[in-house]
C-alpha atoms as a PDB file:
ATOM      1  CA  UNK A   1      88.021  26.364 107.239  1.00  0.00           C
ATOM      2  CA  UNK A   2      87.433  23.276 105.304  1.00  0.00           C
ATOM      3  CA  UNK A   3      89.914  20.663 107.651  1.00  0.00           C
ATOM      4  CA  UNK A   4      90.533  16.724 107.573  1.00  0.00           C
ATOM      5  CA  UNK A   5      91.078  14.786 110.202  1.00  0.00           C
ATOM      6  CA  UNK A   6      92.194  10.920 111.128  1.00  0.00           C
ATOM      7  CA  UNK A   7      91.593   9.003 113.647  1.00  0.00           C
ATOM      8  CA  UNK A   8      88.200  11.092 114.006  1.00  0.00           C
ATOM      9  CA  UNK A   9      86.423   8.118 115.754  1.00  0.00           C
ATOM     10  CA  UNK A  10      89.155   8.229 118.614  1.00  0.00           C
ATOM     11  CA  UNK A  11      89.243  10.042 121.778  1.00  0.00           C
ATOM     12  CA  UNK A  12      90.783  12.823 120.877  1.00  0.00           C
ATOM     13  CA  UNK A  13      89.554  12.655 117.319  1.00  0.00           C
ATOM     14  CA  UNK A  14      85.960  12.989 118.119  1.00  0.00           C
ATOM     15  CA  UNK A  15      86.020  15.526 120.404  1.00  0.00           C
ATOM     16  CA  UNK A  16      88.460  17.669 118.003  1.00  0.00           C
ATOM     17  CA  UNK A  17      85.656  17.483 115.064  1.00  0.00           C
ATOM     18  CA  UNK A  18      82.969  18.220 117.823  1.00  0.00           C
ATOM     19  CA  UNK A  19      84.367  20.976 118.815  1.00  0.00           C
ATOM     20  CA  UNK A  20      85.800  22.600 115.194  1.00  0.00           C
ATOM     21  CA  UNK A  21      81.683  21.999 113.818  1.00  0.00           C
ATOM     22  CA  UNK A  22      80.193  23.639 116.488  1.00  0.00           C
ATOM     23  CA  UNK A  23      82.425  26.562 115.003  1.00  0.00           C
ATOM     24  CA  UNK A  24      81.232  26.235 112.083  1.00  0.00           C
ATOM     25  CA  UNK A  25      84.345  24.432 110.459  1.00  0.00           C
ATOM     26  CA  UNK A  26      83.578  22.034 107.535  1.00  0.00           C
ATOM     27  CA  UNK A  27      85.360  18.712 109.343  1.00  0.00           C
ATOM     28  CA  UNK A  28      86.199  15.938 106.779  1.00  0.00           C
ATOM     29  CA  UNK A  29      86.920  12.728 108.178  1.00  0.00           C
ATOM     30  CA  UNK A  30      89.517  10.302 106.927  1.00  0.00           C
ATOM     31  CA  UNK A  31      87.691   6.447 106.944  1.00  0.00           C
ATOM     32  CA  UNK A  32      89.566   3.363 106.291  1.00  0.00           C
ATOM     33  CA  UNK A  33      86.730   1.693 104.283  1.00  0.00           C
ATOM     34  CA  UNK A  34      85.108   3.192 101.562  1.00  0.00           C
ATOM     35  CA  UNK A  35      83.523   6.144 102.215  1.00  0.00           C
ATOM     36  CA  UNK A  36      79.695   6.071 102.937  1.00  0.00           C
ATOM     37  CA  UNK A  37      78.649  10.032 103.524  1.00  0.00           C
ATOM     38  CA  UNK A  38      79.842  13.231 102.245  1.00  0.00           C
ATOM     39  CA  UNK A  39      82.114  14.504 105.012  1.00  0.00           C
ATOM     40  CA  UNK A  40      84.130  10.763 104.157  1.00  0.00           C
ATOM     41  CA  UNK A  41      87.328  10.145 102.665  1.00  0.00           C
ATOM     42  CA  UNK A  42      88.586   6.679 102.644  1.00  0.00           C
ATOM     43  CA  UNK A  43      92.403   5.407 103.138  1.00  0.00           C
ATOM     44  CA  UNK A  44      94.199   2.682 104.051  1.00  0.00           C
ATOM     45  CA  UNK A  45      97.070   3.415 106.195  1.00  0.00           C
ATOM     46  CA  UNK A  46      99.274   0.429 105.375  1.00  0.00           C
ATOM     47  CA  UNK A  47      98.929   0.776 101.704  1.00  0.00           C
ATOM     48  CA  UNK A  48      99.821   4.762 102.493  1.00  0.00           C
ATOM     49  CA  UNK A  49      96.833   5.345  99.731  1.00  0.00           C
ATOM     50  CA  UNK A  50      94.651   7.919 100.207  1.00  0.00           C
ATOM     51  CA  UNK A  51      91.559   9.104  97.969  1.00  0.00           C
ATOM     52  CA  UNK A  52      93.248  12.857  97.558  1.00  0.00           C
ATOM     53  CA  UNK A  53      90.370  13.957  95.998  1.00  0.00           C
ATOM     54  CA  UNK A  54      88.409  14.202  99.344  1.00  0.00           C
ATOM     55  CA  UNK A  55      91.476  16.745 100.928  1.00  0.00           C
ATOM     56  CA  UNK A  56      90.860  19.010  97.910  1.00  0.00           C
ATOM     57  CA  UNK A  57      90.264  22.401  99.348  1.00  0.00           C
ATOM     58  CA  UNK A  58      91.205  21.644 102.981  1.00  0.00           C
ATOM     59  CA  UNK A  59      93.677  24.152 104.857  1.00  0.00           C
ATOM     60  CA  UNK A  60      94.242  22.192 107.284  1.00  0.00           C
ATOM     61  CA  UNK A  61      94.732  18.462 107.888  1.00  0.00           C
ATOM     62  CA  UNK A  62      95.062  17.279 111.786  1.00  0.00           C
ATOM     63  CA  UNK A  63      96.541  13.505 111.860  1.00  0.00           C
ATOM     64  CA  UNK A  64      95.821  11.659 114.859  1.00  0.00           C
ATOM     65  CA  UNK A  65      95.273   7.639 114.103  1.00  0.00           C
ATOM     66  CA  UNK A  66      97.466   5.210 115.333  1.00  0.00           C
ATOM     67  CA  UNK A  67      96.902   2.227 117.031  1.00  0.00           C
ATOM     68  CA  UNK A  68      96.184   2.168 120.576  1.00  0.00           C
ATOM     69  CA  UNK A  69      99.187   2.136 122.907  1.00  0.00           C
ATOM     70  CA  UNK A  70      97.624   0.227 125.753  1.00  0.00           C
ATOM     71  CA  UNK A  71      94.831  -1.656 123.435  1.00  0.00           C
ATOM     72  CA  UNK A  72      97.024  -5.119 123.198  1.00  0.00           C
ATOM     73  CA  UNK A  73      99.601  -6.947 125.443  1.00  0.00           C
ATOM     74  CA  UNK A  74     103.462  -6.241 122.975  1.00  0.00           C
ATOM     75  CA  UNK A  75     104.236  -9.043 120.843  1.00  0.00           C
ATOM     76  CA  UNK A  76     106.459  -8.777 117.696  1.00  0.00           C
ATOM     77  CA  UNK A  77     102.901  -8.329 116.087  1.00  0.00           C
ATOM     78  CA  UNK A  78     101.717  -5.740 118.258  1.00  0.00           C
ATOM     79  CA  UNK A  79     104.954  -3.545 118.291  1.00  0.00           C
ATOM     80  CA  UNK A  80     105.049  -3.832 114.191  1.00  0.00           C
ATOM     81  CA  UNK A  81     101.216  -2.419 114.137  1.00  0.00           C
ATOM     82  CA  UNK A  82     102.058   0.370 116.808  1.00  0.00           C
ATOM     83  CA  UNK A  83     104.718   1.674 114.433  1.00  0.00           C
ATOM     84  CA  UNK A  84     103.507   0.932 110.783  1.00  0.00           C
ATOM     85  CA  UNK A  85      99.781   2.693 112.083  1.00  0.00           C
ATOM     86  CA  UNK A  86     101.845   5.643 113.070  1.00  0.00           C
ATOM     87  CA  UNK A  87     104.901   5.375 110.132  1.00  0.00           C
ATOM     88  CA  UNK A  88     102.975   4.446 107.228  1.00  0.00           C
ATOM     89  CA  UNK A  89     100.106   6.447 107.640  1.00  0.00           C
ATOM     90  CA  UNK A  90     101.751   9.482 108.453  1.00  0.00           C
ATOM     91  CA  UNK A  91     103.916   9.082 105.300  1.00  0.00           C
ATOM     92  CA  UNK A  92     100.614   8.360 103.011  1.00  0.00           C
ATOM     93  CA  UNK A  93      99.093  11.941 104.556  1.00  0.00           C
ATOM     94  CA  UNK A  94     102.087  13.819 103.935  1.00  0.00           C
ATOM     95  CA  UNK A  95     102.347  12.310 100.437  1.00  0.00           C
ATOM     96  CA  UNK A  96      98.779  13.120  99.799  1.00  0.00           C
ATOM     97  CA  UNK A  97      98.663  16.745 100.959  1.00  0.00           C
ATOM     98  CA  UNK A  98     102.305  17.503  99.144  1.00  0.00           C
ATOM     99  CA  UNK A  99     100.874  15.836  95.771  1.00  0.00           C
ATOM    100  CA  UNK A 100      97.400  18.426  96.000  1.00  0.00           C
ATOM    101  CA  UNK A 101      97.546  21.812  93.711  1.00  0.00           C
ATOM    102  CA  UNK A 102      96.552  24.054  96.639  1.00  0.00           C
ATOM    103  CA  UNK A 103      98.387  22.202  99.281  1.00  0.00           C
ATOM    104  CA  UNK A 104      97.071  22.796 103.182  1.00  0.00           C
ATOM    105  CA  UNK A 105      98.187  25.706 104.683  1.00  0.00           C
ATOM    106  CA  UNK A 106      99.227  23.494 108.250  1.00  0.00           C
ATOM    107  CA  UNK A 107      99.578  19.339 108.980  1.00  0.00           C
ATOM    108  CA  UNK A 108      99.089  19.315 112.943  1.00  0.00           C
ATOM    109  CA  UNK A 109     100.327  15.564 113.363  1.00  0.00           C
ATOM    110  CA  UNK A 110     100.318  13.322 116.324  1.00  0.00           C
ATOM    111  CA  UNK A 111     103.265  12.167 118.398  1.00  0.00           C
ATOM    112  CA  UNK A 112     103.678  11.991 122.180  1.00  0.00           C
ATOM    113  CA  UNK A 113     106.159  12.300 125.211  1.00  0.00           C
ATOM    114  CA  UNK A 114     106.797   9.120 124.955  1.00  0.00           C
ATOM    115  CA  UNK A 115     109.750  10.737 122.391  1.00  0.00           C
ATOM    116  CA  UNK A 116     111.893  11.711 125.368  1.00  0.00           C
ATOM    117  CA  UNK A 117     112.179   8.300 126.962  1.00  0.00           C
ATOM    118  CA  UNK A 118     112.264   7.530 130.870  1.00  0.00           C
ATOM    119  CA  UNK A 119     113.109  11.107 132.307  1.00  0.00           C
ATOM    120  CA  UNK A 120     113.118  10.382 135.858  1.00  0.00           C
ATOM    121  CA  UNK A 121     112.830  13.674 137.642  1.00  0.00           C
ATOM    122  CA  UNK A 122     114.346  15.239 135.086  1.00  0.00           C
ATOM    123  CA  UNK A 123     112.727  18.174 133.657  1.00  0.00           C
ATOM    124  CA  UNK A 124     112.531  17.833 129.700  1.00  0.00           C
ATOM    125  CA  UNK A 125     111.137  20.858 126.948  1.00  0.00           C
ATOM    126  CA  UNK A 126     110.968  20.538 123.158  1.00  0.00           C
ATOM    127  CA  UNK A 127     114.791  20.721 122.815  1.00  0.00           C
ATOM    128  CA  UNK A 128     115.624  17.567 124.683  1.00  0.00           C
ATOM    129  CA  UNK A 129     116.842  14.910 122.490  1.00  0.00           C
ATOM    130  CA  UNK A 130     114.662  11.845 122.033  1.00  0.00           C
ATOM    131  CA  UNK A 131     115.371   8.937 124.639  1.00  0.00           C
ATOM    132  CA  UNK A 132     115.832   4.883 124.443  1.00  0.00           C
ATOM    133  CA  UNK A 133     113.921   2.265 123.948  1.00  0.00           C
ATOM    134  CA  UNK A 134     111.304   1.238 121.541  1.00  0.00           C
ATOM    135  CA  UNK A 135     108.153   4.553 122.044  1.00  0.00           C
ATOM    136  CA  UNK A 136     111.353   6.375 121.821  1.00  0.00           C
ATOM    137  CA  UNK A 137     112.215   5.132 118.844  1.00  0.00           C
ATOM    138  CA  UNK A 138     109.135   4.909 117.332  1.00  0.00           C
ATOM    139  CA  UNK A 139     107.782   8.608 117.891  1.00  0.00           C
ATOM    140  CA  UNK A 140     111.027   9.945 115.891  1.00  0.00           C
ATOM    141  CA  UNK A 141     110.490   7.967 112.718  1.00  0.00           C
ATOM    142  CA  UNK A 142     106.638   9.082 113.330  1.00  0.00           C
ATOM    143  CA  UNK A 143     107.471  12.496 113.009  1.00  0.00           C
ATOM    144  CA  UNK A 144     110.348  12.003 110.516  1.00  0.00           C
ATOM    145  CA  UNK A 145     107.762  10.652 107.873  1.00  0.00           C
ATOM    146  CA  UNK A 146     106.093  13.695 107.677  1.00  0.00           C
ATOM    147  CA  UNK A 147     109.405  15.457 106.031  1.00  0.00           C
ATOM    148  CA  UNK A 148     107.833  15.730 103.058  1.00  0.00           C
ATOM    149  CA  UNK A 149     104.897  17.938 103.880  1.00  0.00           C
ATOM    150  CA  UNK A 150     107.765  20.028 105.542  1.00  0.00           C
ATOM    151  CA  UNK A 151     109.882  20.156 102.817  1.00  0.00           C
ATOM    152  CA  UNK A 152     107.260  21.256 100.523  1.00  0.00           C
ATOM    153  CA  UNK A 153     106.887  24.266 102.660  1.00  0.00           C
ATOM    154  CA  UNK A 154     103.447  22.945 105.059  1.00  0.00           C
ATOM    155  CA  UNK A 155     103.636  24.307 107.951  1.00  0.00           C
ATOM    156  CA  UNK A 156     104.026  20.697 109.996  1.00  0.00           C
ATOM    157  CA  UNK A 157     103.434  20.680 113.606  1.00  0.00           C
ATOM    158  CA  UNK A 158     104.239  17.748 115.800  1.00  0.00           C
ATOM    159  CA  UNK A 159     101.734  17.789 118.990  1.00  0.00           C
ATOM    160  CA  UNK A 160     103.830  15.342 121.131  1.00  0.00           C
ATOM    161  CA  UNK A 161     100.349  14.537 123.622  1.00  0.00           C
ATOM    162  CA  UNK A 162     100.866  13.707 126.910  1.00  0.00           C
ATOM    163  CA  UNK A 163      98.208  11.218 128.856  1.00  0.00           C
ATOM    164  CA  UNK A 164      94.662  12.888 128.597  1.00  0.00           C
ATOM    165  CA  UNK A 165      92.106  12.854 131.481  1.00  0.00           C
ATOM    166  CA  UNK A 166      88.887  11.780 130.462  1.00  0.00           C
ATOM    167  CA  UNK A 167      86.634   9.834 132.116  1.00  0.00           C
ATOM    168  CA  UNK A 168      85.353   7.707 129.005  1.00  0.00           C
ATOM    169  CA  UNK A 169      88.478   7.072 126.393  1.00  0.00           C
ATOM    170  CA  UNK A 170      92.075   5.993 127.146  1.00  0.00           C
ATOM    171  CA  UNK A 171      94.139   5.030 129.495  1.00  0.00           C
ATOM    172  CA  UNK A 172      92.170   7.516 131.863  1.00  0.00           C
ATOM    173  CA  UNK A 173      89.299   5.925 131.056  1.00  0.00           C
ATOM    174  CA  UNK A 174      89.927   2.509 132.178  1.00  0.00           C
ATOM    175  CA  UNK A 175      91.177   4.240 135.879  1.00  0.00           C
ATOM    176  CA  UNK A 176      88.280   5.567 136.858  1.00  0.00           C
ATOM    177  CA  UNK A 177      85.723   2.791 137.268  1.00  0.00           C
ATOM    178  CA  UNK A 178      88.463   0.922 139.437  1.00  0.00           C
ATOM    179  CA  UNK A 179      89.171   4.255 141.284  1.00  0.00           C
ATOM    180  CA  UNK A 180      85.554   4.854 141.919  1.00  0.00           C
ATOM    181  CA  UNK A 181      85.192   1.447 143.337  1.00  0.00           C
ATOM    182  CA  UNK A 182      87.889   1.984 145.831  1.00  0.00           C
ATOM    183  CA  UNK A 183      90.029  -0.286 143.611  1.00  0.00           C
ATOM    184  CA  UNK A 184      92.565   2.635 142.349  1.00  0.00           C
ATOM    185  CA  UNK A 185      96.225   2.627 143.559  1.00  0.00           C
ATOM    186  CA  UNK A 186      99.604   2.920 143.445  1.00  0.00           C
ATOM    187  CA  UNK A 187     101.683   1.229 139.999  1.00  0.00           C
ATOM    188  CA  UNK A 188     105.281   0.407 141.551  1.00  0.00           C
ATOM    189  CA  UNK A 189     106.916   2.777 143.216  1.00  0.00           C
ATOM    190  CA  UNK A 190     104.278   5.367 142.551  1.00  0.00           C
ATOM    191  CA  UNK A 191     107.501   8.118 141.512  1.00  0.00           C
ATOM    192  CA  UNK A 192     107.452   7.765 137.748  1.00  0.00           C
ATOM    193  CA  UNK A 193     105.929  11.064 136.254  1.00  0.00           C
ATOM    194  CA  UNK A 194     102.990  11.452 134.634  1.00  0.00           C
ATOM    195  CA  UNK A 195     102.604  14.290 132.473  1.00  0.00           C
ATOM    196  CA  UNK A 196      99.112  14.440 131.922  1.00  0.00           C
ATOM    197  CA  UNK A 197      96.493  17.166 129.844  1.00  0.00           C
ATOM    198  CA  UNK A 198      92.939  17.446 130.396  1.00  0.00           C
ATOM    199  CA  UNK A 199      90.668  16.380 127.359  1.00  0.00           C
ATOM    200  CA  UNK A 200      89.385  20.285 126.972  1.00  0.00           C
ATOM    201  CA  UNK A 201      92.870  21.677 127.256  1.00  0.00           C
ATOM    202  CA  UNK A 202      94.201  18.792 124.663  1.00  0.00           C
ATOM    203  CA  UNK A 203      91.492  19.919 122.312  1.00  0.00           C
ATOM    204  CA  UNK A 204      92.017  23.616 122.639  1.00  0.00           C
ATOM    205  CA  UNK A 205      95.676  23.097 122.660  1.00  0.00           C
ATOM    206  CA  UNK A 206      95.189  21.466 119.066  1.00  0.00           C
ATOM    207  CA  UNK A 207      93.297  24.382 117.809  1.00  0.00           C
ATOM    208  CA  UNK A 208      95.999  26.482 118.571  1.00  0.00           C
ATOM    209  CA  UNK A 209      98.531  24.988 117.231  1.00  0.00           C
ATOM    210  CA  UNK A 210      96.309  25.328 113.870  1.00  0.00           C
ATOM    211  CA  UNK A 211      95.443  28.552 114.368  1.00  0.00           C
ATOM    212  CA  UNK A 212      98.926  29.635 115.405  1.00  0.00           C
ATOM    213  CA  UNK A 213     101.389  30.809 112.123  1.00  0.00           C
ATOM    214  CA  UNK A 214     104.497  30.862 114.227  1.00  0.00           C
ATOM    215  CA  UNK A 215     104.405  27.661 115.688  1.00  0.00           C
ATOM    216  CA  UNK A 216     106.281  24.646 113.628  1.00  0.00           C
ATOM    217  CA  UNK A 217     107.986  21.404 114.693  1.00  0.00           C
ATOM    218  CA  UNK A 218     107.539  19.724 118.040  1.00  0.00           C
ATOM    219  CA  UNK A 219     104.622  20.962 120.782  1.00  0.00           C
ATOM    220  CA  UNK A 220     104.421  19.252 124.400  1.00  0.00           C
ATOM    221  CA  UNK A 221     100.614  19.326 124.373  1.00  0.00           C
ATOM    222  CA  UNK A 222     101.249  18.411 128.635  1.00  0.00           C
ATOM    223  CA  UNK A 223      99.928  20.601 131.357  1.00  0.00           C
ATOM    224  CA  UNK A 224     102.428  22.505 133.141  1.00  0.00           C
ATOM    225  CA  UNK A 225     102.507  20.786 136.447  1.00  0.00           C
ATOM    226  CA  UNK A 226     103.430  17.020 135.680  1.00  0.00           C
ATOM    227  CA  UNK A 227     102.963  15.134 138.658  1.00  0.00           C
ATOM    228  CA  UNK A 228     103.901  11.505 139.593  1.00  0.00           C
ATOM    229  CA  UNK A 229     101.898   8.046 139.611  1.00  0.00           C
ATOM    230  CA  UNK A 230     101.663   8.957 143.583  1.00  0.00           C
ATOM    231  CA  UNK A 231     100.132  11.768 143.110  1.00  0.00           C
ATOM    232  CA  UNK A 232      97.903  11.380 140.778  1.00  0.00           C
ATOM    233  CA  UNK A 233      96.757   8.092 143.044  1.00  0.00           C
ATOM    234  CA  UNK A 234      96.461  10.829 145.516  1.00  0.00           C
ATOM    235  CA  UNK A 235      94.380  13.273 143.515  1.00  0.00           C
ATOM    236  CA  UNK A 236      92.191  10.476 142.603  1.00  0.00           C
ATOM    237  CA  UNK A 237      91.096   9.628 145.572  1.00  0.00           C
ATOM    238  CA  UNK A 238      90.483  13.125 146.706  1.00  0.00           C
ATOM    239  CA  UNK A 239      88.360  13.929 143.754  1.00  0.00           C
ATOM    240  CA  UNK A 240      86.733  10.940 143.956  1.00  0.00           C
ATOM    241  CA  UNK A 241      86.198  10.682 147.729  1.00  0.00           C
ATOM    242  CA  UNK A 242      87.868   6.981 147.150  1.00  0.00           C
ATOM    243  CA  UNK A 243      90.196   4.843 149.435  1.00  0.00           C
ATOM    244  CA  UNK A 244      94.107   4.668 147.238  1.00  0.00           C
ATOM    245  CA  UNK A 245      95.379   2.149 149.555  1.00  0.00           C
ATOM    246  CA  UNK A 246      96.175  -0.477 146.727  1.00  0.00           C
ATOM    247  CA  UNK A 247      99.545  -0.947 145.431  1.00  0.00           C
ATOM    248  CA  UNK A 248      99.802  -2.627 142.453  1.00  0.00           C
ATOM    249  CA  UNK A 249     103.833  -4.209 142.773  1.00  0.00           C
ATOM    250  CA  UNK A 250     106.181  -4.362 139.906  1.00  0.00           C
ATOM    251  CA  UNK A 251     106.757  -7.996 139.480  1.00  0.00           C
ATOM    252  CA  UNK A 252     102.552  -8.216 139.350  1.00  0.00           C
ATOM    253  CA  UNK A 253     102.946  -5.645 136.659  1.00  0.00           C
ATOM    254  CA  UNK A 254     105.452  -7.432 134.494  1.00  0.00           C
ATOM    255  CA  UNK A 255     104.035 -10.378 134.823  1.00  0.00           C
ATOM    256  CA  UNK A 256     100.450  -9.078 132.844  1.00  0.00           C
ATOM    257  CA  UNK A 257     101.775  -6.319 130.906  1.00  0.00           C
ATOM    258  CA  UNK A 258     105.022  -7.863 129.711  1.00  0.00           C
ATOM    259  CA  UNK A 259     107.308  -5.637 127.963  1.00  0.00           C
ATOM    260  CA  UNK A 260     104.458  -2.800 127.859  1.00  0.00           C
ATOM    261  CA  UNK A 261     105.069  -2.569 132.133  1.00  0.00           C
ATOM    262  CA  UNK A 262     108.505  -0.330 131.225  1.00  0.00           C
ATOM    263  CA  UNK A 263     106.436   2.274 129.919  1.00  0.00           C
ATOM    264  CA  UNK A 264     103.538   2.102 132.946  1.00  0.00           C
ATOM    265  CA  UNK A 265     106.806   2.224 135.600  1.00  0.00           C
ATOM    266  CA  UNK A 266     108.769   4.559 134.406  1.00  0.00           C
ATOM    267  CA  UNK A 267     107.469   8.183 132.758  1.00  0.00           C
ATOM    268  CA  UNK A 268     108.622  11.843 130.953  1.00  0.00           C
ATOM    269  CA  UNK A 269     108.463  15.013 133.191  1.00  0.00           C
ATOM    270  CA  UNK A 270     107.784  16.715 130.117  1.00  0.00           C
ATOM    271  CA  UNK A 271     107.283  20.634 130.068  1.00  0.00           C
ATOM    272  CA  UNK A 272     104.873  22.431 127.217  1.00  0.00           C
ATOM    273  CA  UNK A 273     107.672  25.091 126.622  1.00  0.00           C
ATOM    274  CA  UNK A 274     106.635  26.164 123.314  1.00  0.00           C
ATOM    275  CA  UNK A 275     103.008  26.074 124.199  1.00  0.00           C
ATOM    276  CA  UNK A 276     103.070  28.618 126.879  1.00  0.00           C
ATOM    277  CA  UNK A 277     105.261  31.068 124.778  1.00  0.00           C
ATOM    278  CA  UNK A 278     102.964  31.610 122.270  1.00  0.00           C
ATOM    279  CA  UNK A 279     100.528  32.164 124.562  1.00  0.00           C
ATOM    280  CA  UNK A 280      97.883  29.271 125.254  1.00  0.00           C
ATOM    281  CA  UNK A 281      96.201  29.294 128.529  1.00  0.00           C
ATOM    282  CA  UNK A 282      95.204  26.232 130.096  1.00  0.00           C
ATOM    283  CA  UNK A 283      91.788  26.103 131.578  1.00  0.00           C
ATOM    284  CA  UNK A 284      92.795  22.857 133.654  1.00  0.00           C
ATOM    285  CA  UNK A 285      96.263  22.976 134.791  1.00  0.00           C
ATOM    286  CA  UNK A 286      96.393  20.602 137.952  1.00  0.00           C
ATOM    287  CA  UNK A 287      95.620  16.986 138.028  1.00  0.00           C
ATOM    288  CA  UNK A 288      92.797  18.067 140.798  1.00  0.00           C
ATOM    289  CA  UNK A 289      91.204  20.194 138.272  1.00  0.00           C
ATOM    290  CA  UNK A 290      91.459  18.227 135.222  1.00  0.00           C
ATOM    291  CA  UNK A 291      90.496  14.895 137.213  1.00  0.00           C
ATOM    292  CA  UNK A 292      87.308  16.921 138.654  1.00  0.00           C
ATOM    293  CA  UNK A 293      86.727  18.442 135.087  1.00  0.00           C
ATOM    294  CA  UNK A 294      86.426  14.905 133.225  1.00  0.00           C
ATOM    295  CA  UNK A 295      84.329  13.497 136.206  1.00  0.00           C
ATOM    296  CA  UNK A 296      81.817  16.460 135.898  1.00  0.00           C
ATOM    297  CA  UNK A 297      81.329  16.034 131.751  1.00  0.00           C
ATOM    298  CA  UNK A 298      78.159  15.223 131.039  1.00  0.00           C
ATOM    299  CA  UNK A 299      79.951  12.513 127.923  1.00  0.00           C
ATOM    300  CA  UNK A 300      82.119  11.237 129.942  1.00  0.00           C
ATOM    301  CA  UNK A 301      85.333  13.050 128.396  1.00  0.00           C
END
């Protein structure tokens, strides 16, 4: 298939088009500057322009940029650029693909668990209503701008992403040189959940869901066995062969993250319901495994 992609130079973004060339799938990559090679397409998120020209022929588009959750300290600044990455550039892709003659057969577009709020122990599946606070917030106008690819008939997949273990990349990748050094530990009480994927099963996950007719609408993209801060301090150190015996406290927490420490202390026990039915196997289920899987890659993810 011919397929576009944003937010290609990410994480998740690079190992996505890695992995869909070495199968042979043309990968186009959405650029916001002008675009300087062939497989290029420029757009600018917060003018919601893109050069449609370059999506001609794709069947699939998979929209993944957004500014980086843990990449700043919140300000009013900070919180408007989390949201108006996501927003506005979700609504420029949708526009674009809905305005082609051949539109793309699928939209696969990014969201997270961050939709269902603090879950506590709670349990949560695609059919849980969103929760409170701002990521709450945020993730359902994210996935409410693509209604326009969705009303055209797309078929428009949310892939609500939990954290991703990798050992170079994200919010994984700034634990493990601190764990390695026998710095890791405890944040707060340790008992906020983590629902976590590893890198491989995020990326295979996301194939699926483009390879998969029946599945629309919201996809926990979350290994089944979400586990707390605790224990993934636990599984760290096992892996590892590392000392946990740090706590970092919640006042220490508040005090350097600011507003941003809600989300670190409290967390979504999020289930991947939807994923499971139609059949995707994880290759990395528990935290041990995927934890041992991104410390064995040979890149670092």
């Amino acid at each position: 298939m011919r397929i576009a992609v944003t937010g290609s130079s990410g994480l998740i973004g690079t190992a996505l088009v890695r992995s869909l060339r070495a199968d042979k799938h043309e990968v186009v990559r959405l650029v916001r500057r002008p675009s300087r090679a062939g497989d290029e397409v420029e757009w600018d998120p917060h003018r919601q322009y893109v050069d449609v020209g370059g999506l001609v022929g794709c069947e699939a588009v998979v929209h993944l940029a957004g500014a980086g959750i843990g990449d700043r300290r919140w300000n009013d600044a900070y919180r408007k650029e989390l949201r108006d990455s996501r927003v506005l550039g979700t609504a420029a892709i949708a526009d674009a693909v809905t305005s082609l003659d051949v539109p793309p057969r699928v939209l696969v577009s990014g969201s997270a668990v961050g939709y269902y709020g603090d879950t506590g122990d709670r349990a949560v599946d695609e059919g849980a209503p969103p929760g409170d606070g701002f990521l709450p917030r945020m993730c359902v106008e994210w996935e409410e701008a693509a209604a326009p690819a969705e009303e055209a008939g797309i078929r428009t997949v949310f892939a609500r992403s939990g954290l991703v273990v990798a050992r170079k990349g994200g919010a994984w990748g700034r634990m493990f040189p601190l764990f390695k050094a026998g710095l890791g530990g405890r944040l707060g009480n340790g008992r906020q959940y983590w629902s976590f994927i590893a890198l491989h099963d995020e990326i295979a996950a996301l194939r699926h869901l483009l390879d998969t007719e029946s599945l629309s609408g919201p996809v926990n993209l979350t290994a089944p066995e979400p586990v707390t801060n605790g224990e993934v301090t636990a599984a760290m150190g096992r892996v590892l062969h590392r000392p946990t015996v740090f706590t970092v406290p919640t006042p220490a927490l508040r005090i350097a993250l600011g507003e941003m420490s809600v989300e670190i202390l409290t967390g979504q026990r999020a289930l991947p319901a939807r994923l499971l039915e139609s059949g995707f196997s994880f290759a990395f289920p528990s935290i041990d495994e995927a934890i041992r899987a991104a410390n064995s890659s040979p890149s670092g993810v």
